[in-house]
C-alpha atoms as a PDB file:
ATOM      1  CA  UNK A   1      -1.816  25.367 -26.344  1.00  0.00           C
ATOM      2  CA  UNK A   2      -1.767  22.320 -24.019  1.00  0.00           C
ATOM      3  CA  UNK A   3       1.818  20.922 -26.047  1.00  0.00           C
ATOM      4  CA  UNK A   4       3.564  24.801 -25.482  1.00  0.00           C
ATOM      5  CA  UNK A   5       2.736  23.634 -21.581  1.00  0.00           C
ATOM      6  CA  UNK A   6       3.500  20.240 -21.931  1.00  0.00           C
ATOM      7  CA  UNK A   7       6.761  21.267 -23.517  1.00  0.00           C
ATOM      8  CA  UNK A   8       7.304  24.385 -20.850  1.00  0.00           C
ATOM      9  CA  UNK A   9       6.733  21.962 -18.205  1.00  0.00           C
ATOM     10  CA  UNK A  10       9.165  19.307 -19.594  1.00  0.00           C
ATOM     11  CA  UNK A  11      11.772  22.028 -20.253  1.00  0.00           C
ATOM     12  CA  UNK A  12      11.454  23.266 -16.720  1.00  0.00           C
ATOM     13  CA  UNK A  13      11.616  19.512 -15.156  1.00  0.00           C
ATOM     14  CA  UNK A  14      14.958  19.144 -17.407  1.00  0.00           C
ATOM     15  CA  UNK A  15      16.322  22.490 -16.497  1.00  0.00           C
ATOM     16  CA  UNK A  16      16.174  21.860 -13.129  1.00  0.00           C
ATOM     17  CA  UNK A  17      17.284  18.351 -13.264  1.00  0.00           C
ATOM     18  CA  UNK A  18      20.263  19.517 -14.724  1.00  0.00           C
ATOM     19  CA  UNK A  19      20.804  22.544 -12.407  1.00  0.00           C
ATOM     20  CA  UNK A  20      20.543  19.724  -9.392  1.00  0.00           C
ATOM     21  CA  UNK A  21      22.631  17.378 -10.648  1.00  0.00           C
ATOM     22  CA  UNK A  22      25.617  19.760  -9.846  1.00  0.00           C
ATOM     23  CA  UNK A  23      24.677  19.409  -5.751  1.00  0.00           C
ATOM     24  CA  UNK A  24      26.545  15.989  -5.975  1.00  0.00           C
ATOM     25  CA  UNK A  25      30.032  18.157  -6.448  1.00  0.00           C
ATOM     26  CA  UNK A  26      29.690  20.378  -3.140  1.00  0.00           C
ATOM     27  CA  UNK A  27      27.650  17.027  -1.170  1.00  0.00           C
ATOM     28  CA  UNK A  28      31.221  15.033  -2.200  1.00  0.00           C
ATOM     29  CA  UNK A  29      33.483  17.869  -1.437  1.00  0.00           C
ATOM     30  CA  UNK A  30      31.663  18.156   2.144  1.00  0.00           C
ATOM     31  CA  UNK A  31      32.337  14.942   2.576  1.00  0.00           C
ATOM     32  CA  UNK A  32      35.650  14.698   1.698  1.00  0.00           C
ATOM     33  CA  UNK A  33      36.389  17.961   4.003  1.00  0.00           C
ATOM     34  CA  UNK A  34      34.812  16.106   7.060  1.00  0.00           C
ATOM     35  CA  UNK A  35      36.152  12.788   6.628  1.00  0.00           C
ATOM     36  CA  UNK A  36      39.728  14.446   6.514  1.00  0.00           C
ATOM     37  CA  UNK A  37      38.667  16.824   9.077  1.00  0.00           C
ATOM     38  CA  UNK A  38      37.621  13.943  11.214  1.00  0.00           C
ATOM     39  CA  UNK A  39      40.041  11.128  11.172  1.00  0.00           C
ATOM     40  CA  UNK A  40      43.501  13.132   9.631  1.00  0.00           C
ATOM     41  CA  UNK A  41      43.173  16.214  11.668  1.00  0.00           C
ATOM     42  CA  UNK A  42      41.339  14.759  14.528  1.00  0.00           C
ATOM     43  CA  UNK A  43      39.031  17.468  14.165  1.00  0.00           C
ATOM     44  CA  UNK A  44      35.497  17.147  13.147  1.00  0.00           C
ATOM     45  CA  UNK A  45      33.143  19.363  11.630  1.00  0.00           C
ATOM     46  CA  UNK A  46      29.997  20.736  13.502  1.00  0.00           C
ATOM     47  CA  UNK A  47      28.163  21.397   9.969  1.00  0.00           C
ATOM     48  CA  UNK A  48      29.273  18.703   7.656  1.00  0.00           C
ATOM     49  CA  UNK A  49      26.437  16.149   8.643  1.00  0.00           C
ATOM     50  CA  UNK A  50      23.751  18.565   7.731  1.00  0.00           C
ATOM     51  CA  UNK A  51      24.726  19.919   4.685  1.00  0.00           C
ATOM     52  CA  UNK A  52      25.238  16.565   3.455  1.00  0.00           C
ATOM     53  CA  UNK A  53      21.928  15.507   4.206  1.00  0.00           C
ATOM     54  CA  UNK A  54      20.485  19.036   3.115  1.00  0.00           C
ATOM     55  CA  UNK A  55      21.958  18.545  -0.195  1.00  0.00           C
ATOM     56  CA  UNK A  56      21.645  14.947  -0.784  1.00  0.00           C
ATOM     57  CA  UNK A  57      17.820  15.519   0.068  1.00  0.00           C
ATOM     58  CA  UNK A  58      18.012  18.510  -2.365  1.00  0.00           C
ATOM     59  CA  UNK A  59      19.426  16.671  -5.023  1.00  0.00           C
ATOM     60  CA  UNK A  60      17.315  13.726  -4.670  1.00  0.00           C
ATOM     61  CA  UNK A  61      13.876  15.740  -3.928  1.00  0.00           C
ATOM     62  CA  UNK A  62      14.651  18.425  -7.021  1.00  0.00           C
ATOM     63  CA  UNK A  63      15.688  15.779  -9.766  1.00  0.00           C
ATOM     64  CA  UNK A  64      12.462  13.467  -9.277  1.00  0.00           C
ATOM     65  CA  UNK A  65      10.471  15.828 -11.817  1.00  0.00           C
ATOM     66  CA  UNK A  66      13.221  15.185 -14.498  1.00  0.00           C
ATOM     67  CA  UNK A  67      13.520  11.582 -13.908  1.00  0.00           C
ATOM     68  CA  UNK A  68       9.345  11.419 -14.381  1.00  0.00           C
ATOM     69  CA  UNK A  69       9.991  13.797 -17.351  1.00  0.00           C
ATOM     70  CA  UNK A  70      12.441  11.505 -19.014  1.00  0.00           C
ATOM     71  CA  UNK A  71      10.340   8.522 -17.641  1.00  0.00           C
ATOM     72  CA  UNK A  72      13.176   6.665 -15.657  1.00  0.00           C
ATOM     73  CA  UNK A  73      11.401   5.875 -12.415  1.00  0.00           C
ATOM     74  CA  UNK A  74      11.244   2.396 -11.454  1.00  0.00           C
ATOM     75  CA  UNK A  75       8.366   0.314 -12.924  1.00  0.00           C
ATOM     76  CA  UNK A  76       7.189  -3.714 -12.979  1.00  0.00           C
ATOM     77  CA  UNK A  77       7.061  -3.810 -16.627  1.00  0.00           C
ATOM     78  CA  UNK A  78       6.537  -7.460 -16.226  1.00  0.00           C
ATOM     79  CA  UNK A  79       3.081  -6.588 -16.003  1.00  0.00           C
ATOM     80  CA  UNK A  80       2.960  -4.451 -18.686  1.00  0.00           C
ATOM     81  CA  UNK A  81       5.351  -4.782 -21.463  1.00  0.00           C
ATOM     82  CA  UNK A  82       3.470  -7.025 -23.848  1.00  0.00           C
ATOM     83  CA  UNK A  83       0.869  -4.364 -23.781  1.00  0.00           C
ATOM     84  CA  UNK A  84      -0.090  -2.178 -26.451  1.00  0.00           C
ATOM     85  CA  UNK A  85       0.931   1.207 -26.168  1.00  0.00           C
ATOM     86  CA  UNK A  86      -2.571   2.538 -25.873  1.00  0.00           C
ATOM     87  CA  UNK A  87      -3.027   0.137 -23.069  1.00  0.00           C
ATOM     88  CA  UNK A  88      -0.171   1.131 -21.127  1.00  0.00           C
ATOM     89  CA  UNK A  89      -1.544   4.930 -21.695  1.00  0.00           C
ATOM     90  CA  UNK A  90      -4.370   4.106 -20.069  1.00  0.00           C
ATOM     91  CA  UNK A  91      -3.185   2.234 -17.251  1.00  0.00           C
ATOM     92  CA  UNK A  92      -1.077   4.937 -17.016  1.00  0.00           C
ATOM     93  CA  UNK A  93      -3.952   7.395 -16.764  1.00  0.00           C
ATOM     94  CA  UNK A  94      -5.722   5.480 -13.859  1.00  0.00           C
ATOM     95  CA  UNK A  95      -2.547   5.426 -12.057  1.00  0.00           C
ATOM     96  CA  UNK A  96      -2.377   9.393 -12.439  1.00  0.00           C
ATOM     97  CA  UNK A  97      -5.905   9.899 -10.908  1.00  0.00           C
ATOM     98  CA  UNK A  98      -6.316   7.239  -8.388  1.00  0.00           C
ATOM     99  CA  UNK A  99      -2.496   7.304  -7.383  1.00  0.00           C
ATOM    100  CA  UNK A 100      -0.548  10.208  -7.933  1.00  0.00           C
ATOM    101  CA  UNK A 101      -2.140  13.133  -8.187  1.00  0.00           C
ATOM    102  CA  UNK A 102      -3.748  12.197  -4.782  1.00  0.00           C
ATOM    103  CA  UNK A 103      -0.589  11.693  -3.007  1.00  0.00           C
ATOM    104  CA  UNK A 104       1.153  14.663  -4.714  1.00  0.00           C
ATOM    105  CA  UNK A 105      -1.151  17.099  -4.240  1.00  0.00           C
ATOM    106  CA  UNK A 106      -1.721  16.138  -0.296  1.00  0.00           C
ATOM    107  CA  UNK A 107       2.068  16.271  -0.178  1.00  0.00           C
ATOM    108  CA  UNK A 108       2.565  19.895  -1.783  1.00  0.00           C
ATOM    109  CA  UNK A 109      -0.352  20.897   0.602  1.00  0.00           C
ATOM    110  CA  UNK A 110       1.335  19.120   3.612  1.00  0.00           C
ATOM    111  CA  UNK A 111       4.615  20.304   2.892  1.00  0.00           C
ATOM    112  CA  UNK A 112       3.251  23.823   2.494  1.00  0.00           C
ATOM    113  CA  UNK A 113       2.332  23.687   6.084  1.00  0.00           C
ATOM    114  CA  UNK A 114       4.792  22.226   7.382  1.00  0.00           C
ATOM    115  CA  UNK A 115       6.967  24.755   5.954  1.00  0.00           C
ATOM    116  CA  UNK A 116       5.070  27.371   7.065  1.00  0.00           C
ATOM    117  CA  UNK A 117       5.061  26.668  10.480  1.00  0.00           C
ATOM    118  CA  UNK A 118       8.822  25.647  11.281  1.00  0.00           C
ATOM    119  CA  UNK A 119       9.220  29.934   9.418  1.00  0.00           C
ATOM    120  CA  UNK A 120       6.644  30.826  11.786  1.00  0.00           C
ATOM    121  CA  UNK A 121       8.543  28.981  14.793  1.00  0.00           C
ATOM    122  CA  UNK A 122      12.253  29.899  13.907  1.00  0.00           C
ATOM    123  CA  UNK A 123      12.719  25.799  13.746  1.00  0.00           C
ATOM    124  CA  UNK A 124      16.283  24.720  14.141  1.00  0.00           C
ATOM    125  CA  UNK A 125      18.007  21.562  13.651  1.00  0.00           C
ATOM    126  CA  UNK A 126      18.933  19.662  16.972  1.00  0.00           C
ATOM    127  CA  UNK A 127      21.217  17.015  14.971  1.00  0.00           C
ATOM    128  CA  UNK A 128      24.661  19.058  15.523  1.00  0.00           C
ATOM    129  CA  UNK A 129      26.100  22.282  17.364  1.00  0.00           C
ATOM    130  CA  UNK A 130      25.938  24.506  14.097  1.00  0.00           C
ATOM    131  CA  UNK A 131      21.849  24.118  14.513  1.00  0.00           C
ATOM    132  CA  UNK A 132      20.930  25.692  11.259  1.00  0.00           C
ATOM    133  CA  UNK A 133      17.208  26.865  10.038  1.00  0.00           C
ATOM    134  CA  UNK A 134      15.418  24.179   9.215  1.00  0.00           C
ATOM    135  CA  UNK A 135      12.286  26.015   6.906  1.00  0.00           C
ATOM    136  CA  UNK A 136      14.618  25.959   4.175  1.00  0.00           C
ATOM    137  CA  UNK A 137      15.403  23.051   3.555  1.00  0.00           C
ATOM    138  CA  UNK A 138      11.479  21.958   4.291  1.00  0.00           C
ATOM    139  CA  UNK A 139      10.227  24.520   1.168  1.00  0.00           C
ATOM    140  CA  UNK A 140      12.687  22.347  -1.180  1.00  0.00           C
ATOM    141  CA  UNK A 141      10.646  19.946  -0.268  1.00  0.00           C
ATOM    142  CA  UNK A 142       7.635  21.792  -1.239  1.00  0.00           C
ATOM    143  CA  UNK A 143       8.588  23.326  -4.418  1.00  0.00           C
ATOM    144  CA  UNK A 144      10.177  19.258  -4.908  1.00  0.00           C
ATOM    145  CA  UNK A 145       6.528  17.938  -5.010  1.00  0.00           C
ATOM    146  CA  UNK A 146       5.257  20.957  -6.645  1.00  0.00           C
ATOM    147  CA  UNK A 147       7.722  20.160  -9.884  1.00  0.00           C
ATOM    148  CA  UNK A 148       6.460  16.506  -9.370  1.00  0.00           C
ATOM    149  CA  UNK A 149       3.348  17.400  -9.811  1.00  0.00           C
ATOM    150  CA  UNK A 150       3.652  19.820 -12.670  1.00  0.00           C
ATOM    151  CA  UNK A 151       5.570  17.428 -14.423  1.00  0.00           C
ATOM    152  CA  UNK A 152       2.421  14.313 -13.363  1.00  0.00           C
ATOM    153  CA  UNK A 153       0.461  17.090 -15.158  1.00  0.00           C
ATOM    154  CA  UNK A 154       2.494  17.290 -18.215  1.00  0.00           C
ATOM    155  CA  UNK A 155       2.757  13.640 -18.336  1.00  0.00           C
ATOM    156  CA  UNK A 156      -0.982  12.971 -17.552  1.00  0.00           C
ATOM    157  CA  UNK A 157      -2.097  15.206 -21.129  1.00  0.00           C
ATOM    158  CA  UNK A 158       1.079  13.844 -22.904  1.00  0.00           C
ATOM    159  CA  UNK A 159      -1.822  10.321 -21.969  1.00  0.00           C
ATOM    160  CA  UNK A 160      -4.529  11.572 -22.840  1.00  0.00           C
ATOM    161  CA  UNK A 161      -2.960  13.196 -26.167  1.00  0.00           C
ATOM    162  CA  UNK A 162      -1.643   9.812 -26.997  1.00  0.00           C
ATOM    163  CA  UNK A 163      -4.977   7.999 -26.905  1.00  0.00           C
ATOM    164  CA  UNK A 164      -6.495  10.838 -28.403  1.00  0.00           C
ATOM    165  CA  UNK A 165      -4.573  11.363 -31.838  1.00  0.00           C
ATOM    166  CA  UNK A 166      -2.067   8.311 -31.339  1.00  0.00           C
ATOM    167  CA  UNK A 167       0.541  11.054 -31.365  1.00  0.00           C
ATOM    168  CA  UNK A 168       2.779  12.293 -27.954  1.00  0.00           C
ATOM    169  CA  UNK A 169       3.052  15.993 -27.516  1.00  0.00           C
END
């Protein structure tokens, strides 16, 4: 039961990982467009700043579940890497608890607020002319910690299966 979720989970990180990864080809493209637009043409675009930061933050905020599923954050494995594995699997679990599930979970709640409201408000950008919705862009940064957090989850009994049998789900 708990590996068909850990593996659901892990599937779901990767398939959206993957999904994300192809933002990078329309965030370049935009770029490309404005920076000809801009110092060719002499005529910049109203809308090229924000969708490059709307995607960039997309792609970034989307594709941290896969890189936790994968387990390429950043770490100071100077700390830990002549520990045993079981060690590490347990500092790992502390981390979990006193760490990230806190901050993850206030962040999902947070961000469903904040979300919320600016739909609620009709919030608009003020950075260019074009002005567009903002609540989008906010609930991918909802569903972004709410991945993160599935994926802590997954990661978290993945632990705790470790210690347990000395196997990984």
């Amino acid at each position: 039961m708990m590996a068909s979720f850990v593996k659901f989970i892990d599937n779901l990180s990767g398939w959206t990982g993957k999904w994300v990864a192809w933002f990078i080809i329309p965030n370049v493209l935009a770029l490309v467009y404005e920076v000809i637009a801009r110092y060719i043409l002499n005529s910049p675009t109203i809308w090229s700043y924000e969708v490059t930061y709307f995607l960039y933050g997309s792609h970034f905020l989307l594709g941290a579940a896969y890189v936790l599923s994968v387990d390429a954050h950043i770490r100071i494995d100077i700390f830990t890497s002549h520990l045993s594995p079981r060690t590490r699997a347990v500092i790992d679990l502390v981390g979990y608890l006193l760490l990230f599930f806190p901050v993850v979970i206030a962040l999902v709640y947070a961000g469903g607020q904040y979300v919320l409201q600016s739909f609620e408000m009709g919030e608009k950008s003020g950075l260019s002319p074009w002005r567009p919705y903002l609540y989008p862009y906010k609930a991918v940064i909802t569903i972004s910690f709410t991945l993160l957090l599935l994926q802590g989850i997954a990661c978290f009994i993945r632990n705790i299966t470790f210690l347990a049998r000395g196997e990984r789900p």
